[in-house]
N, C-alpha and C. Protein backbone atom coordinates (compact mmCIF):
# COMPACT_ATOMS: atom_id res chain seq x y z
N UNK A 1 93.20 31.40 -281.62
CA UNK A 1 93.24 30.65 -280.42
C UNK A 1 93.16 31.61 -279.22
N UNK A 2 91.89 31.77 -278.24
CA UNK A 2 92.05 31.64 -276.94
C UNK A 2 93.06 31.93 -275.70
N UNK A 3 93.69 33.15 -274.88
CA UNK A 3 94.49 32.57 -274.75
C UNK A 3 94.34 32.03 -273.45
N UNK A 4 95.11 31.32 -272.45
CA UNK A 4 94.91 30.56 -271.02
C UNK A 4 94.54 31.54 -270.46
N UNK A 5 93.27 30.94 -269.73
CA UNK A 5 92.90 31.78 -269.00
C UNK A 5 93.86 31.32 -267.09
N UNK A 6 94.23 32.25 -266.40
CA UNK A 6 95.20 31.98 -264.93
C UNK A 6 93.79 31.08 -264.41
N UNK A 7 94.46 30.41 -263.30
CA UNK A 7 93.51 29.04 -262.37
C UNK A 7 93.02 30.56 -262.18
N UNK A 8 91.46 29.83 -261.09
CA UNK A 8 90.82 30.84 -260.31
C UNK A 8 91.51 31.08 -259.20
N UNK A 9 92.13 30.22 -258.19
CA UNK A 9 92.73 30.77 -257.05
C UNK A 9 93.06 32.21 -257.36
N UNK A 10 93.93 32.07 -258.48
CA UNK A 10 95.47 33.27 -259.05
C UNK A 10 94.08 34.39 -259.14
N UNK A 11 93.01 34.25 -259.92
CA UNK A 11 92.14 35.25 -260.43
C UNK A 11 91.69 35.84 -259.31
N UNK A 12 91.18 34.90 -258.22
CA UNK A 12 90.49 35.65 -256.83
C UNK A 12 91.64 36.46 -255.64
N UNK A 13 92.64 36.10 -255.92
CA UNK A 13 93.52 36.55 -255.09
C UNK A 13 94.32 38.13 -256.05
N UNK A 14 93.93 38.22 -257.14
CA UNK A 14 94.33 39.37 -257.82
C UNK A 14 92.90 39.85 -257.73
N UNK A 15 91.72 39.56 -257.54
CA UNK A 15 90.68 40.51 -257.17
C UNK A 15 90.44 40.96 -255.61
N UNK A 16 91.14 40.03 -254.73
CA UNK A 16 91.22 40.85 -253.27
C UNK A 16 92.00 41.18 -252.86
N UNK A 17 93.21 41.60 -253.63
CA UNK A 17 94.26 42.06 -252.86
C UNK A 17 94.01 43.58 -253.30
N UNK A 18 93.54 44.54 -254.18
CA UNK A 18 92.92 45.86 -254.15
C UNK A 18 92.22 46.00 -253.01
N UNK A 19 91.11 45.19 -252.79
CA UNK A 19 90.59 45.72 -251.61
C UNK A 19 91.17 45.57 -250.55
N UNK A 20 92.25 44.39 -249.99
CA UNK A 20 93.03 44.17 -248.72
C UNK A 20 93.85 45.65 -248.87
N UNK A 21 94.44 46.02 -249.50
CA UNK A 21 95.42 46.82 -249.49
C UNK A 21 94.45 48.57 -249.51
N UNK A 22 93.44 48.45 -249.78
CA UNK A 22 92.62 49.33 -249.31
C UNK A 22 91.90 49.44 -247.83
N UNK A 23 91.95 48.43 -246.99
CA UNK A 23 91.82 47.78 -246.06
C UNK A 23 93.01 48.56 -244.73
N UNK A 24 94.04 48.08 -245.44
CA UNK A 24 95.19 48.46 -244.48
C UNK A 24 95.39 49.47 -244.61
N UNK A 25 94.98 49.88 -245.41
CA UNK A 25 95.37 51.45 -245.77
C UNK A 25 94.26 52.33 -244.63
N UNK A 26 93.16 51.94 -244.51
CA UNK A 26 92.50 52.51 -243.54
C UNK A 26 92.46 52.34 -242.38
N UNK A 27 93.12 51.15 -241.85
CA UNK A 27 93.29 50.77 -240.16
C UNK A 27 94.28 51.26 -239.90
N UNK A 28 95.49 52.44 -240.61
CA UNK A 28 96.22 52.66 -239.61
C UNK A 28 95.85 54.39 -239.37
N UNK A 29 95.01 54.93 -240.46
CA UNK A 29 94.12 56.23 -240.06
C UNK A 29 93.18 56.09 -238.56
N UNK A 30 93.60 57.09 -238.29
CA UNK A 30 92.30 57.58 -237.16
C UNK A 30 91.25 58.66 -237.41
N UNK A 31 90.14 58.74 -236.94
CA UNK A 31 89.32 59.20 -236.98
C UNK A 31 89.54 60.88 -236.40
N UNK A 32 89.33 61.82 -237.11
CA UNK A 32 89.84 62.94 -236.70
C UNK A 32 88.62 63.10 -234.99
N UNK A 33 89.16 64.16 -234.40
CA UNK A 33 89.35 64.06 -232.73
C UNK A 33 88.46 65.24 -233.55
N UNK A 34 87.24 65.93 -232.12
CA UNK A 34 86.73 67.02 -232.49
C UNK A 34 87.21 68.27 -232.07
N UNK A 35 86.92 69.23 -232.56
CA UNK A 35 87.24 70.10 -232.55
C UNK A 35 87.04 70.87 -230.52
N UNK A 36 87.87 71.91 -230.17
CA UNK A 36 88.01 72.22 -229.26
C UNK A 36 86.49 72.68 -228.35
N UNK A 37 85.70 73.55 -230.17
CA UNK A 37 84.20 73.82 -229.23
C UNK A 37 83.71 73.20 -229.45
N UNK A 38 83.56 71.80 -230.14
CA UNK A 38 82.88 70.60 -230.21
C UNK A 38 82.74 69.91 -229.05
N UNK A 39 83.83 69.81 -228.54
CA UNK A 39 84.06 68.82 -227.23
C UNK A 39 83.69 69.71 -225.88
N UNK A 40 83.74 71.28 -226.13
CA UNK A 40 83.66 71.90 -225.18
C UNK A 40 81.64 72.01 -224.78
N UNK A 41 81.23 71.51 -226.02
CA UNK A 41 79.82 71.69 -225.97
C UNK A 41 79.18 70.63 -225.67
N UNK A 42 80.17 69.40 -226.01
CA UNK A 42 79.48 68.10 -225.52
C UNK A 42 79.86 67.66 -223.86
N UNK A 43 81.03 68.14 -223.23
CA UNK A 43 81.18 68.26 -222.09
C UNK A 43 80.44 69.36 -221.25
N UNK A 44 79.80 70.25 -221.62
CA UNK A 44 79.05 71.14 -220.94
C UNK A 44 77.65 70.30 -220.76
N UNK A 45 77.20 69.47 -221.83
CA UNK A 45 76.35 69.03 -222.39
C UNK A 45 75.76 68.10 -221.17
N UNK A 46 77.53 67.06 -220.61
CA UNK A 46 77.42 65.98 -219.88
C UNK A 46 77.32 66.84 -218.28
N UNK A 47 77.66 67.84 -218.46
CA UNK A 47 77.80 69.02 -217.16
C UNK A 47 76.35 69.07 -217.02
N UNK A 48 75.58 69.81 -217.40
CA UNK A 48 74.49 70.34 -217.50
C UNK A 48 73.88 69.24 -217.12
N UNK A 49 73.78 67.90 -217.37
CA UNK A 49 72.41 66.73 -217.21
C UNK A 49 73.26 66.25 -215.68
N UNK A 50 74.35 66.24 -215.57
CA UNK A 50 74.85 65.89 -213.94
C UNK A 50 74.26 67.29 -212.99
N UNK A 51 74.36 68.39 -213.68
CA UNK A 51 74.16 69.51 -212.91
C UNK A 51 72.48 69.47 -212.59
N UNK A 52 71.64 68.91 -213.48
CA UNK A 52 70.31 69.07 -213.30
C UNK A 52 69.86 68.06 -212.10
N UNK A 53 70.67 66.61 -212.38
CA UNK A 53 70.72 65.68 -211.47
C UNK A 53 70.59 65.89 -210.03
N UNK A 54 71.79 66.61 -209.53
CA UNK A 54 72.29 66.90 -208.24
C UNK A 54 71.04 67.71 -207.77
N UNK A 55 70.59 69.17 -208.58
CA UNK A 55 69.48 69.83 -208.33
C UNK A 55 68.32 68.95 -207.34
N UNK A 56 68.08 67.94 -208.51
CA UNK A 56 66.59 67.00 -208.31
C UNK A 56 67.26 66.45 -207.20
N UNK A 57 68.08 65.80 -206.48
CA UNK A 57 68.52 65.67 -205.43
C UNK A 57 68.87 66.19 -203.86
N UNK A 58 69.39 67.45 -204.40
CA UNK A 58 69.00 68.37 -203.26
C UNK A 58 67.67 68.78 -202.71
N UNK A 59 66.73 69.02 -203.83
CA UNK A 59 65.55 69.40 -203.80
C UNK A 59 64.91 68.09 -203.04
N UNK A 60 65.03 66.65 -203.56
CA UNK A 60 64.73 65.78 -202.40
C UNK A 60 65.12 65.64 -201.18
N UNK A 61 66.77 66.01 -201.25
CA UNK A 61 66.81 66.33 -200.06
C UNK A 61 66.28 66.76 -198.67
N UNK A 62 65.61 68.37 -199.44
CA UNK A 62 65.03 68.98 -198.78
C UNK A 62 63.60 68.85 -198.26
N UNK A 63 63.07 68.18 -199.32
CA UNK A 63 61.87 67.65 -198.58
C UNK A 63 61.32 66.77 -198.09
N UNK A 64 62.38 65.18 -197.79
CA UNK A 64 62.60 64.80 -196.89
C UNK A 64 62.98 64.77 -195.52
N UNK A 65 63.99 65.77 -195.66
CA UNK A 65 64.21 66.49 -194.30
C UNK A 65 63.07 67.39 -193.94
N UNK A 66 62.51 67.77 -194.20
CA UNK A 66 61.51 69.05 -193.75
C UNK A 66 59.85 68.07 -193.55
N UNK A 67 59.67 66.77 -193.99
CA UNK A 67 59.16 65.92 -193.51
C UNK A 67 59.36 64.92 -192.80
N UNK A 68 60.80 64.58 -192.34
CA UNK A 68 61.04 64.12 -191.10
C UNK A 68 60.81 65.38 -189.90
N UNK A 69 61.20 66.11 -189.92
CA UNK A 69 60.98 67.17 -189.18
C UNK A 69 59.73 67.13 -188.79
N UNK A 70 58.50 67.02 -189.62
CA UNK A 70 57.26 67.42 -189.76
C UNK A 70 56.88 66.54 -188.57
N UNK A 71 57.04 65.54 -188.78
CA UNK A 71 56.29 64.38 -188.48
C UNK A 71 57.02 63.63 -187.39
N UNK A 72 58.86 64.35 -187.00
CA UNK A 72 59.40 63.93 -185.25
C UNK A 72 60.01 62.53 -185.90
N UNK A 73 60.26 61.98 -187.25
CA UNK A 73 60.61 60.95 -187.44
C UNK A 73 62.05 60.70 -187.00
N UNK A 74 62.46 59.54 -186.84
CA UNK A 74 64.07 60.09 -187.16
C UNK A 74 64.51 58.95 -188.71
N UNK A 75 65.32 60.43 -188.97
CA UNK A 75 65.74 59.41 -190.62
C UNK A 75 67.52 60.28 -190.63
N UNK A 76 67.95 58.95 -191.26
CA UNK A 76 69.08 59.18 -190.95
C UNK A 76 69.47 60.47 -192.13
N UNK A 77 68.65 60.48 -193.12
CA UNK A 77 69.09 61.89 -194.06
C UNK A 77 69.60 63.09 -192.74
N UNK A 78 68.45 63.08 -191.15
CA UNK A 78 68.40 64.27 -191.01
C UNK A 78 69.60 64.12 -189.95
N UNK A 79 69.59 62.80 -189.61
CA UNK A 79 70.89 62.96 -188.51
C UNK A 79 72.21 62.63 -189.52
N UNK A 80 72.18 62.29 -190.69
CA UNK A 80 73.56 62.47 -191.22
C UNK A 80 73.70 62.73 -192.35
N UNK A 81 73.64 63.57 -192.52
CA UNK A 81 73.63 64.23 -194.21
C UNK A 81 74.93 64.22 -194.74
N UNK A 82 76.18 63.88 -193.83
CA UNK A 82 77.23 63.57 -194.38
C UNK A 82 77.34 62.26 -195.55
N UNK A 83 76.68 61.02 -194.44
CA UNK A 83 76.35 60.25 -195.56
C UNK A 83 75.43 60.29 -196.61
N UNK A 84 74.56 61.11 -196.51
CA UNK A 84 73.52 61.43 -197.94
C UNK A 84 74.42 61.33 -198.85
N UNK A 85 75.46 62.74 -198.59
CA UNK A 85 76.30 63.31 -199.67
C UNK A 85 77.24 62.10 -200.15
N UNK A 86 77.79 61.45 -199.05
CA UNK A 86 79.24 60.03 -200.04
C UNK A 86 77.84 59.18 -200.58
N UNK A 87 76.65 59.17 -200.32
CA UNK A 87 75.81 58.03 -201.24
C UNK A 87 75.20 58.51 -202.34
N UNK A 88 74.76 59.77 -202.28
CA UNK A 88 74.07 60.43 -203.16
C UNK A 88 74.63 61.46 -204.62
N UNK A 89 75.70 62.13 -203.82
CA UNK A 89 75.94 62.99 -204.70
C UNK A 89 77.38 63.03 -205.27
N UNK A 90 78.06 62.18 -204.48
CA UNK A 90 79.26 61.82 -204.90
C UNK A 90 79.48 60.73 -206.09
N UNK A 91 78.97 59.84 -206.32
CA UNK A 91 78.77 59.20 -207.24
C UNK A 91 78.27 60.07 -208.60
N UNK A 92 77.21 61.00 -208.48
CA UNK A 92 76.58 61.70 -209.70
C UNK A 92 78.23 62.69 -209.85
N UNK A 93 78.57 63.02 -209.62
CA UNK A 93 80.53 63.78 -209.68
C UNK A 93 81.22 62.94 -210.36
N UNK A 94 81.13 61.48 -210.35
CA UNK A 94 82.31 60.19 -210.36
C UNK A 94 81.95 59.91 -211.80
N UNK A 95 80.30 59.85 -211.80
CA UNK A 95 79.71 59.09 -213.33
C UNK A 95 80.29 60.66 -214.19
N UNK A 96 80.04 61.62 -213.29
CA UNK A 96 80.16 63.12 -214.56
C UNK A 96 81.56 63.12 -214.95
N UNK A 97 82.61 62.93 -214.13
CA UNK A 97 83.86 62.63 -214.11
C UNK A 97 84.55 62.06 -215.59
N UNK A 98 83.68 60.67 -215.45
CA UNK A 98 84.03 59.19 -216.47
C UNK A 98 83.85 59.22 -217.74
N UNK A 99 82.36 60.26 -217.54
CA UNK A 99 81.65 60.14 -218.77
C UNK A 99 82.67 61.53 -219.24
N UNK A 100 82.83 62.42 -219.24
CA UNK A 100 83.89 63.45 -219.17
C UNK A 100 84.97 63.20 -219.83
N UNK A 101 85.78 61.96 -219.36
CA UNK A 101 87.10 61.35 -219.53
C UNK A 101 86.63 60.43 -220.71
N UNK A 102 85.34 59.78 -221.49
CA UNK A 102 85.10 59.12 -222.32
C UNK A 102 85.08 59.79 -223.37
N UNK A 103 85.02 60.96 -223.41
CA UNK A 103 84.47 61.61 -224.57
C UNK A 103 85.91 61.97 -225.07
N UNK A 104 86.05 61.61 -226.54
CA UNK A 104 87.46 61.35 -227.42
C UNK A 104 87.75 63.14 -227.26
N UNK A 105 88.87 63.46 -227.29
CA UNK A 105 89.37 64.41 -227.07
C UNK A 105 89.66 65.27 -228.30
N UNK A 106 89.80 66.52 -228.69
CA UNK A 106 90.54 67.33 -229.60
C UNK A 106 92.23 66.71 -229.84
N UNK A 107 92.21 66.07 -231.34
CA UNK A 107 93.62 66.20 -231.37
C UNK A 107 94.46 66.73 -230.70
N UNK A 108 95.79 66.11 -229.80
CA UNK A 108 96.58 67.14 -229.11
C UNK A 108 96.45 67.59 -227.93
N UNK A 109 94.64 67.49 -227.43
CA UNK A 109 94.30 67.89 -225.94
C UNK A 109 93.97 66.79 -224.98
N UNK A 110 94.94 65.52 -225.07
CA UNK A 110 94.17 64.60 -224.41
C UNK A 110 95.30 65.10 -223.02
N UNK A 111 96.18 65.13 -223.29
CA UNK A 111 96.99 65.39 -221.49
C UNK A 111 96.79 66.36 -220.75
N UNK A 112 96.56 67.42 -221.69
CA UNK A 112 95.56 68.67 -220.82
C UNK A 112 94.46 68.40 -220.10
N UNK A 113 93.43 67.82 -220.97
CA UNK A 113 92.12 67.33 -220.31
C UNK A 113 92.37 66.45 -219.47
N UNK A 114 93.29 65.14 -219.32
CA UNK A 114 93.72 64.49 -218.44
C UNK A 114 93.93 65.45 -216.91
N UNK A 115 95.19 66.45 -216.97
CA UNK A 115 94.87 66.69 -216.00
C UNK A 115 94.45 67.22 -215.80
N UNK A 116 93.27 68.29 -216.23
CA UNK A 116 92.12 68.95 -215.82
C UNK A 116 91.12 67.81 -214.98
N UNK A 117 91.26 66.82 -215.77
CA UNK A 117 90.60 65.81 -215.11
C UNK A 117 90.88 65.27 -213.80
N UNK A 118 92.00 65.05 -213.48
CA UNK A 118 92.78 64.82 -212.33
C UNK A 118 92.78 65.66 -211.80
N UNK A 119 92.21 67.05 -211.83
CA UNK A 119 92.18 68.25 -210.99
C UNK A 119 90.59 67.80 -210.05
N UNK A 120 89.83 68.10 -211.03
CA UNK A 120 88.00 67.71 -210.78
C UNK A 120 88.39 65.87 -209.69
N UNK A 121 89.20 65.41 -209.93
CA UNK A 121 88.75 64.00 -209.09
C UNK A 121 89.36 63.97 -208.09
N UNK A 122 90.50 65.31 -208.01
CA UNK A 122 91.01 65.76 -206.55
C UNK A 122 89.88 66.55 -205.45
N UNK A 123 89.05 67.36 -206.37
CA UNK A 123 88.00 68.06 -205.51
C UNK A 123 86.90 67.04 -204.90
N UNK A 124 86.50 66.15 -205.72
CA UNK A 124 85.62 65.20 -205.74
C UNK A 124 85.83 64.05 -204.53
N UNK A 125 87.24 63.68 -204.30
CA UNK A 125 87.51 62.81 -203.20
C UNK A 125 87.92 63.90 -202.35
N UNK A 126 88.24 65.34 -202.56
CA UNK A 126 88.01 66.08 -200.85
C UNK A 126 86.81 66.12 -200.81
N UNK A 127 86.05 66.53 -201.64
CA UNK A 127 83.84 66.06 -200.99
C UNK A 127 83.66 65.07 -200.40
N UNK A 128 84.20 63.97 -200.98
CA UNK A 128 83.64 62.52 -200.46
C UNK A 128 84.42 62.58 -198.77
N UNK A 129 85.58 63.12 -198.84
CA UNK A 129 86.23 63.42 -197.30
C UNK A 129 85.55 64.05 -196.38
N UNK A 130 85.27 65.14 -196.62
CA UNK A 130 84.73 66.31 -196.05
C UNK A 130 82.86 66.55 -196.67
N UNK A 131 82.65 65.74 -196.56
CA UNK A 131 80.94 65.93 -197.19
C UNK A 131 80.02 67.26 -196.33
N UNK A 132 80.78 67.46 -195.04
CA UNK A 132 80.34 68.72 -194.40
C UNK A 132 80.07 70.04 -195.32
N UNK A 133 81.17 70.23 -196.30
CA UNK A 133 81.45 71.02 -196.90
C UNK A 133 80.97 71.56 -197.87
N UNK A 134 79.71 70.62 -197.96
CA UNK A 134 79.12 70.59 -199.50
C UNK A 134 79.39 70.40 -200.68
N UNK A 135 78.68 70.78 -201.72
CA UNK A 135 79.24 70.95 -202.99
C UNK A 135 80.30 71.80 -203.72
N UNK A 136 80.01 73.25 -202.68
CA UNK A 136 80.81 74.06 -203.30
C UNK A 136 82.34 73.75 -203.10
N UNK A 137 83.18 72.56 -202.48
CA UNK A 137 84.24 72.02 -202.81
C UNK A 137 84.42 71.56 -204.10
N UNK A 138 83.37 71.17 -204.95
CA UNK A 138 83.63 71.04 -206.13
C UNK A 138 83.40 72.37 -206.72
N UNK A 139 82.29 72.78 -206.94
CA UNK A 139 82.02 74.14 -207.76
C UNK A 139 82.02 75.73 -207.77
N UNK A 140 82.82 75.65 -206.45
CA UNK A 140 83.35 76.68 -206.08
C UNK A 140 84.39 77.09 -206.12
N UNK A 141 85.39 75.96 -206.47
CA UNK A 141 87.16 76.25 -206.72
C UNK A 141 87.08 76.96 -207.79
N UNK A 142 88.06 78.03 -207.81
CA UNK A 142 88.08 79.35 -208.57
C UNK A 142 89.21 78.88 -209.45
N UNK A 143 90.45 78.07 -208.73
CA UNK A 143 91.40 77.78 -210.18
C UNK A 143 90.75 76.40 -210.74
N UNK A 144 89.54 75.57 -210.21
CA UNK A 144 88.66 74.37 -211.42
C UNK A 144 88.21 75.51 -212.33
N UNK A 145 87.58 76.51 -211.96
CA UNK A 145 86.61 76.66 -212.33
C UNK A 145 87.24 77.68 -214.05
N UNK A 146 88.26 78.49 -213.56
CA UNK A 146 88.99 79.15 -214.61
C UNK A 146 89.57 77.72 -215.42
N UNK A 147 90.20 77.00 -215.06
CA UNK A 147 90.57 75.57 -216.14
C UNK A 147 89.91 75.43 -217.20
N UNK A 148 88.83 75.19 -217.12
CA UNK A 148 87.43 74.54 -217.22
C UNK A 148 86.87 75.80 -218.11
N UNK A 149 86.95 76.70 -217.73
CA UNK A 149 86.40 78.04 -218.60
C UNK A 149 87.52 78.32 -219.74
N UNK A 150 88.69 77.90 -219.49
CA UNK A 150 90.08 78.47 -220.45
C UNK A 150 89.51 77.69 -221.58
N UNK A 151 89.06 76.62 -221.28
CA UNK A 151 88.99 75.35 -222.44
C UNK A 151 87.69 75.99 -223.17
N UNK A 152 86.84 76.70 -222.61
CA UNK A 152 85.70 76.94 -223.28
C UNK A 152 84.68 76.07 -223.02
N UNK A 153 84.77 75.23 -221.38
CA UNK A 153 83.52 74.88 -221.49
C UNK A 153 83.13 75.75 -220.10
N UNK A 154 82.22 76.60 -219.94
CA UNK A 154 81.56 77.40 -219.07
C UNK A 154 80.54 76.54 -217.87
N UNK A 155 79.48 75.40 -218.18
CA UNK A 155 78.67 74.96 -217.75
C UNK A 155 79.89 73.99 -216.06
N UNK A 156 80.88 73.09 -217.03
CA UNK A 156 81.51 72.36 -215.98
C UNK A 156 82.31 72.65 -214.81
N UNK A 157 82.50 74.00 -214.74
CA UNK A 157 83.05 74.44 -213.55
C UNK A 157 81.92 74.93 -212.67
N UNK A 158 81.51 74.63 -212.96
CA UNK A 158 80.00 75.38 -211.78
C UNK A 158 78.90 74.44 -211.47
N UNK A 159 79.40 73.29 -211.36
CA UNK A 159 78.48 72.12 -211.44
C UNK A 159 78.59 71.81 -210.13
C-alpha cells in the first residue's frame, strides 16, 4: 500500500519556504561599498567630464565676448559676467557636487566624504556669492584641494 500522499497546499508551501528563507536571507546583506581607489577613480572620473564642461564654457565665454566687442554690441555676457557665472557655471559645480554625493561610498567613508562634501558646497555658494572671483574660489582652495588629494582623488580638487 501507497502511502498518503500531504494535500498540495502542505506540498507547495514546503517547496517555497527554502526559497523564502533564502530570500530573507539576502535582503538583509548589502552590497559591498567600493573600494577607496575605486571610488576615487570614479569621482575623478565625474571631476574630469564637469572639468571639461566648464572649459567648453569659458572658451564660449570668450568668444562671445570678443564678438560683442567686435561688432559694439551690447550683451549682457559683457556687461555682467557676474551673472554668466551664477547661470552658467555654478550649476555645472552643483550637478558635479550631486553626482559626487550619489556615488555609493567605500564602506566606512560615507561621513568623511559627507563632509568633504560639505566643504566643496561651502566654496561653491561663496562662487555663487562672489562670482567676481571666479573659479579659483573653488579650485584654488589649498585645504579642498589637499582633502580631496588625501582621499586619492587628484582630478577633483582642481576642477
Amino acid at each position: 500500500m501507497r502511502p498518503a500522499r500531504p494535500p498540495l497546499a502542505l506540498r507547495l508551501v514546503a517547496l517555497a519556504l527554502p526559497v523564502a528563507l533564502l530570500g530573507l536571507a539576502g535582503c538583509g546583506a548589502s552590497a559591498a561599498g567600493p573600494t577607496q581607489e575605486q571610488y576615487a577613480a570614479m569621482a575623478d572620473g565625474v571631476c574630469q567630464g564637469t572639468g571639461e564642461k566648464l572649459t567648453q564654457l569659458e572658451e564660449q565665454f570668450q568668444i562671445d565676448t570678443w564678438e560683442a566687442a567686435e561688432e559694439g554690441e551690447s550683451n549682457i555676457v559683457l556687461e555682467r559676467p557676474e551673472r554668466w557665472m551664477r547661470v552658467k557655471i555654478v550649476p555645472q559645480y552643483e550637478n558635479m557636487s550631486g553626482t559626487l554625493k550619489s556615488i555609493q561610498p567605500p564602506d566606512g567613508d560615507g561621513a568623511y566624504l559627507a563632509d568633504l562634501y560639505s566643504d566643496l558646497d561651502a566654496r561653491i555658494e561663496t562662487l555663487h556669492r562672489r562670482p567676481s572671483d571666479g573659479r579659483d574660489v573653488v579650485r584654488k582652495d589649498k585645504l579642498l584641494q589637499d582633502r580631496f588629494r588625501s582621499y586619492g582623488m587628484e582630478v577633483c580638487g582642481t576642477v
